[in-house]
PDB file of N, CA and C in Angstrom:
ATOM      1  N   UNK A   1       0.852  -1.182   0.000  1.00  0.00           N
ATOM      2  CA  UNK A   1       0.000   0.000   0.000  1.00  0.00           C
ATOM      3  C   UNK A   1       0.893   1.239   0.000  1.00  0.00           C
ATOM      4  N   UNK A   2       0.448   2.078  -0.741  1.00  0.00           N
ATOM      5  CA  UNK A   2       1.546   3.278  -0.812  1.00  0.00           C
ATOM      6  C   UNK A   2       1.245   4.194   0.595  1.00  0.00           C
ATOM      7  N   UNK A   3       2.649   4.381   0.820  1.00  0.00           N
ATOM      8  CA  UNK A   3       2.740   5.153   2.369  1.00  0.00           C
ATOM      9  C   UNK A   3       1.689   6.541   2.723  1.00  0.00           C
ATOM     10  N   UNK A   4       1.537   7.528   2.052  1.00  0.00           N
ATOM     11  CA  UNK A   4       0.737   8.372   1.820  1.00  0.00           C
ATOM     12  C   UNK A   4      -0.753   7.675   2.250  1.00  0.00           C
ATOM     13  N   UNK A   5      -1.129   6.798   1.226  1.00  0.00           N
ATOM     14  CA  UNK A   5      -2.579   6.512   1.424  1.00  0.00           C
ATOM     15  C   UNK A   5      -2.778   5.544   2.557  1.00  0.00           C
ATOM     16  N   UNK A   6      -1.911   4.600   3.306  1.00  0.00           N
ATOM     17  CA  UNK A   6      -1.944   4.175   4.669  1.00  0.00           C
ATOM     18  C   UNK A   6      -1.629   5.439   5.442  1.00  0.00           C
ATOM     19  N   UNK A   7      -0.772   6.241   5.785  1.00  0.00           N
ATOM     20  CA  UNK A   7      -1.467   7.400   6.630  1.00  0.00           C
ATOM     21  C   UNK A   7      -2.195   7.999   6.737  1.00  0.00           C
ATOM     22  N   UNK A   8      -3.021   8.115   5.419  1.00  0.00           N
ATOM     23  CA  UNK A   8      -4.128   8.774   5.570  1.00  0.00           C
ATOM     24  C   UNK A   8      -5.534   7.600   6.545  1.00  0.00           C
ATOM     25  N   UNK A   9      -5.586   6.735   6.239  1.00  0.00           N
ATOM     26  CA  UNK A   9      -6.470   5.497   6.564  1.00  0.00           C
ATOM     27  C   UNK A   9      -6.325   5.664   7.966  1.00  0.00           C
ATOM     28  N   UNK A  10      -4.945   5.564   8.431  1.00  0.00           N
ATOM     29  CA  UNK A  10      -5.030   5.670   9.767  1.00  0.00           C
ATOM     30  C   UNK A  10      -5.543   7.036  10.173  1.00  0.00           C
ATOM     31  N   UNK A  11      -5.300   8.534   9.831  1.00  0.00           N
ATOM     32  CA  UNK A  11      -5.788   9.122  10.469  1.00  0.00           C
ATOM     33  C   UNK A  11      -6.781   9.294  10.132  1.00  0.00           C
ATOM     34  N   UNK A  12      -7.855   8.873   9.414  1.00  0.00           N
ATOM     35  CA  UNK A  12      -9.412   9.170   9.325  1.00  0.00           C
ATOM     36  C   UNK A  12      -9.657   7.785  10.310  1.00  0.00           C
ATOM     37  N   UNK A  13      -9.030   7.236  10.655  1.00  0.00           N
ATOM     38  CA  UNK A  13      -9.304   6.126  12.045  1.00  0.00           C
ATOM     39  C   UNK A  13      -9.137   6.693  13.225  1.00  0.00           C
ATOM     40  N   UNK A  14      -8.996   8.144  13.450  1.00  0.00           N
ATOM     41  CA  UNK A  14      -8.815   8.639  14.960  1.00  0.00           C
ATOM     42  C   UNK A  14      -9.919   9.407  15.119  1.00  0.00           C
ATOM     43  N   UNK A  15     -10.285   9.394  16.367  1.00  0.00           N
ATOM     44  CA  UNK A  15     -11.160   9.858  17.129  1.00  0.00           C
ATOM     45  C   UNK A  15     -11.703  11.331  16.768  1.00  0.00           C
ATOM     46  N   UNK A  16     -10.455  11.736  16.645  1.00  0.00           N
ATOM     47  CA  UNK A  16     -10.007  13.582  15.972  1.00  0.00           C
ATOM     48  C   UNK A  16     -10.836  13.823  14.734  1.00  0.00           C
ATOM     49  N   UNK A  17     -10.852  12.880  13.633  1.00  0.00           N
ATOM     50  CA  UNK A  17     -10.882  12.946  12.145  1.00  0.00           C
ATOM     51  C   UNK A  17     -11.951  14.031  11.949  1.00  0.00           C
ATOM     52  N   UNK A  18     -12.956  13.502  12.562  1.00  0.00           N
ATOM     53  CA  UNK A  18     -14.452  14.109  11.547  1.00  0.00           C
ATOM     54  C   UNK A  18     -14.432  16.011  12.309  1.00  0.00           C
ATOM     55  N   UNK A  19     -13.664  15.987  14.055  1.00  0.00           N
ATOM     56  CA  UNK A  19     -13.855  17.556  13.885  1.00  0.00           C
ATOM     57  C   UNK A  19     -12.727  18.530  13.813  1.00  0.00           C
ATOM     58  N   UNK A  20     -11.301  17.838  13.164  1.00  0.00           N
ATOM     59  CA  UNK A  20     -10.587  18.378  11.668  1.00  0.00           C
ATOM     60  C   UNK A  20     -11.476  18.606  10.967  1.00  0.00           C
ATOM     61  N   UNK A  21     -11.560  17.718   9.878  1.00  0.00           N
ATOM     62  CA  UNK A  21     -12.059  17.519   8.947  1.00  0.00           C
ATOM     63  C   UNK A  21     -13.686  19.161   8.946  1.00  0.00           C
ATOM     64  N   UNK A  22     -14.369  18.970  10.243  1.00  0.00           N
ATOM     65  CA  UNK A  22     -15.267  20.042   9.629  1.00  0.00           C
ATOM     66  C   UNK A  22     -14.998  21.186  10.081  1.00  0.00           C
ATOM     67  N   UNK A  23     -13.493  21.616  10.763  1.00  0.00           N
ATOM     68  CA  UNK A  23     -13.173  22.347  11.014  1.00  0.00           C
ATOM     69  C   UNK A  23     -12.023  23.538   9.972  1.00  0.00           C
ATOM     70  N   UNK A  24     -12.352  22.419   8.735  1.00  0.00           N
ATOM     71  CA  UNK A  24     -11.436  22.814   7.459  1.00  0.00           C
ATOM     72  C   UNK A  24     -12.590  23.098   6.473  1.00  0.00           C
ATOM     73  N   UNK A  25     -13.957  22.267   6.368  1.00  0.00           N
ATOM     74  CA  UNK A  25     -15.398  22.092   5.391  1.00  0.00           C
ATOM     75  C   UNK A  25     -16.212  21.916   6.483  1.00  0.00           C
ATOM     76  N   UNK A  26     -16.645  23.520   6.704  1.00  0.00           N
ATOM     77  CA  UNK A  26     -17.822  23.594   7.913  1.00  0.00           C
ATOM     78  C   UNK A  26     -19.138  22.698   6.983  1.00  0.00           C
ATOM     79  N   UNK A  27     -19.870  22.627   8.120  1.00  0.00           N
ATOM     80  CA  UNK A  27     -20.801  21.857   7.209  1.00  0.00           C
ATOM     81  C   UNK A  27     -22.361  23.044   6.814  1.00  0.00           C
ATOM     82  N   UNK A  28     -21.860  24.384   7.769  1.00  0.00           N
ATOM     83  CA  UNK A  28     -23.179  25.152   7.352  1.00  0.00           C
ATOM     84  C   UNK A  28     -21.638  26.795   7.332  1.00  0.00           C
ATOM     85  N   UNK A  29     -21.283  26.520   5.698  1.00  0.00           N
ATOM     86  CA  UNK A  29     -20.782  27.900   5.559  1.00  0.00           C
ATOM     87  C   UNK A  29     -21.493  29.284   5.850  1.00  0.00           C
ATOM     88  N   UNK A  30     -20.573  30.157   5.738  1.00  0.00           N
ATOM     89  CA  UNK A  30     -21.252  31.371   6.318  1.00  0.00           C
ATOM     90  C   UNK A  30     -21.436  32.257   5.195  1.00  0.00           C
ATOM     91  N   UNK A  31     -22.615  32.489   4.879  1.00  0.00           N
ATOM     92  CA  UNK A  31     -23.270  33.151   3.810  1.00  0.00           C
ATOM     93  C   UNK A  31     -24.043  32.566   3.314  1.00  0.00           C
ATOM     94  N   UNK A  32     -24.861  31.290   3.219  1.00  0.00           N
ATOM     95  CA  UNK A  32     -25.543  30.494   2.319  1.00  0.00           C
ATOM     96  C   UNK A  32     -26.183  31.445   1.421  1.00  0.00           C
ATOM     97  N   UNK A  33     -25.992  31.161  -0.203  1.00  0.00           N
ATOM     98  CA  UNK A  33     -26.196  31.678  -0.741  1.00  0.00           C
ATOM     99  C   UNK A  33     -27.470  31.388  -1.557  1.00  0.00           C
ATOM    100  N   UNK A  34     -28.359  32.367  -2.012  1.00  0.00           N
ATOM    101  CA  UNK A  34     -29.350  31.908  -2.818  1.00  0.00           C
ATOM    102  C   UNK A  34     -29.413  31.383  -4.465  1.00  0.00           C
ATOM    103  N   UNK A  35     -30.013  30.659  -4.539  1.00  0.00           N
ATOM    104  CA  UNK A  35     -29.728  30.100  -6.056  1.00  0.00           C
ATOM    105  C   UNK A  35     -30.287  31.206  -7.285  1.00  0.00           C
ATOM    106  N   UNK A  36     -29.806  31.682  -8.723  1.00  0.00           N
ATOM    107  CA  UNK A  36     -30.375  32.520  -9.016  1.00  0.00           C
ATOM    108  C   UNK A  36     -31.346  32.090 -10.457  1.00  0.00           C
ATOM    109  N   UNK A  37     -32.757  32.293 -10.169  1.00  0.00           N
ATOM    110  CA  UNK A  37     -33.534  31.743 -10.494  1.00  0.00           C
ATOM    111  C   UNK A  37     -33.285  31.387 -12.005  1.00  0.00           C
ATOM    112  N   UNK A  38     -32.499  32.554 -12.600  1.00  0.00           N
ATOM    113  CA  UNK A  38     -32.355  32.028 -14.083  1.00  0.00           C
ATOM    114  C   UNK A  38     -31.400  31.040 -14.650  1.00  0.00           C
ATOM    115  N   UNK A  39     -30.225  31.291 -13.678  1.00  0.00           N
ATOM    116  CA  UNK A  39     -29.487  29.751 -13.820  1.00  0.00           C
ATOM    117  C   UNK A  39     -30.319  28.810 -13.614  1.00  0.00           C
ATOM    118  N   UNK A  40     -31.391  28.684 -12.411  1.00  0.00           N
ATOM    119  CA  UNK A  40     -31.841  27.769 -12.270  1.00  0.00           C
ATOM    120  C   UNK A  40     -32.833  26.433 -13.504  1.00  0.00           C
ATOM    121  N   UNK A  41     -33.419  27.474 -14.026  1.00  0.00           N
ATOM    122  CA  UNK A  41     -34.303  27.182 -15.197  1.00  0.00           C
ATOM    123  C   UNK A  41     -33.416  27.002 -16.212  1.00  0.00           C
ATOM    124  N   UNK A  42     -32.218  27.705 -16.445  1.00  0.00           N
ATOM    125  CA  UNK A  42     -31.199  27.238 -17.465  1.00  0.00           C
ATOM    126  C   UNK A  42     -31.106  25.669 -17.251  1.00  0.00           C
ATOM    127  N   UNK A  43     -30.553  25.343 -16.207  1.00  0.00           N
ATOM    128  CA  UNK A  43     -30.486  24.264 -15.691  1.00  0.00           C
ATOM    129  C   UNK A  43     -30.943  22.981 -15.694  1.00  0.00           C
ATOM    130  N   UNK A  44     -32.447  23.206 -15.538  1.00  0.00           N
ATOM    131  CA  UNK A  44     -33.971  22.431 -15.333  1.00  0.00           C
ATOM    132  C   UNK A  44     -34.163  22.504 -17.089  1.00  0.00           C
ATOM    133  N   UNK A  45     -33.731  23.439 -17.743  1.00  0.00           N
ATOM    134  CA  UNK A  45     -34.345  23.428 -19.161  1.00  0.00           C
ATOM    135  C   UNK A  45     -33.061  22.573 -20.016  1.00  0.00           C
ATOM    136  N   UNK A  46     -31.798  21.964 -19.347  1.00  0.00           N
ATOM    137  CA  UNK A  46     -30.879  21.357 -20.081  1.00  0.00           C
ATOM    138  C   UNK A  46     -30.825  19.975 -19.305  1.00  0.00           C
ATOM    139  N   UNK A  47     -31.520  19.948 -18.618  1.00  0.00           N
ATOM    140  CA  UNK A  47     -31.881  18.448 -17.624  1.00  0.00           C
ATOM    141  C   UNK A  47     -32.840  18.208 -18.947  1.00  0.00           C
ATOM    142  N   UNK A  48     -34.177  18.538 -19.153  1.00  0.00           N
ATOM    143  CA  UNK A  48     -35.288  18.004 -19.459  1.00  0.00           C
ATOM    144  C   UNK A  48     -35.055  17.710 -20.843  1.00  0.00           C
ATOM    145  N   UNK A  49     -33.673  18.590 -21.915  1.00  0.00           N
ATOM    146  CA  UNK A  49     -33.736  17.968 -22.772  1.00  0.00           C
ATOM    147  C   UNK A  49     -32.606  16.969 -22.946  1.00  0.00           C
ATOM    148  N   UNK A  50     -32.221  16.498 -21.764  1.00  0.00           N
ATOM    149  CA  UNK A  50     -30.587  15.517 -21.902  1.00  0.00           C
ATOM    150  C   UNK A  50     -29.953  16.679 -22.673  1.00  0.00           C
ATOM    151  N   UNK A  51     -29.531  17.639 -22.789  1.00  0.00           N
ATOM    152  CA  UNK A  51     -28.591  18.433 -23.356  1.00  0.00           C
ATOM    153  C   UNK A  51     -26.969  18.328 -22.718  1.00  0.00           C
ATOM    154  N   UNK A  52     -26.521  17.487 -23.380  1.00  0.00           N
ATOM    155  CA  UNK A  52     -24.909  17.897 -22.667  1.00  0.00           C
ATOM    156  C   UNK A  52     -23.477  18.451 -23.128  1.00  0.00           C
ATOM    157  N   UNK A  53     -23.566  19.598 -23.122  1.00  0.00           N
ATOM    158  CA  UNK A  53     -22.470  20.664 -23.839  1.00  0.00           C
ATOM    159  C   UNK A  53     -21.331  20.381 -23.224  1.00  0.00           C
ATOM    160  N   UNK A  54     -21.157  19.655 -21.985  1.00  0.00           N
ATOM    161  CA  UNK A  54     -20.012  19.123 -22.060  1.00  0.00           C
ATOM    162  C   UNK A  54     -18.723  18.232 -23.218  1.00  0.00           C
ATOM    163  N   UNK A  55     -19.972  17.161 -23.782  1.00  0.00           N
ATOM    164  CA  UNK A  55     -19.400  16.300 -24.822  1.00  0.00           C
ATOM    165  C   UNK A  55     -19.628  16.661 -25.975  1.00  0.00           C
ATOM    166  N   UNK A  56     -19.546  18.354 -26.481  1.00  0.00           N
ATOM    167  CA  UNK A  56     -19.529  18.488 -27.638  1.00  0.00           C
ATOM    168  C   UNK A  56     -18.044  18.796 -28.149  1.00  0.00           C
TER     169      UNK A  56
END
């Protein structure tokens, strides 16, 4: 196992891990932001037709 990814294993095995971890990725950032309605429908309108401009 490469050394890197066994240290990591072990330390998400300590007690510590999860309040590191949300002490780096809070789990309620500060500002929640609102979604803006026209992206939104952009969005909802490239869902509904399978549109994916990624793979063009």
């Amino acid at each position: 196992m490469n050394h890197w990814t066994k240290l990591s294993i072990e330390y998400a095995n300590q007690r510590s891990y999860l309040d590191d971890l949300f002490q780096v990725y809070p789990t309620i950032p500060e500002g929640i932001r609102d979604i803006d309605e026209t992206i939104w429908a952009e969005i909802e309108k490239a869902f509904k037709h399978k549109n994916k401009p990624y793979l063009e």
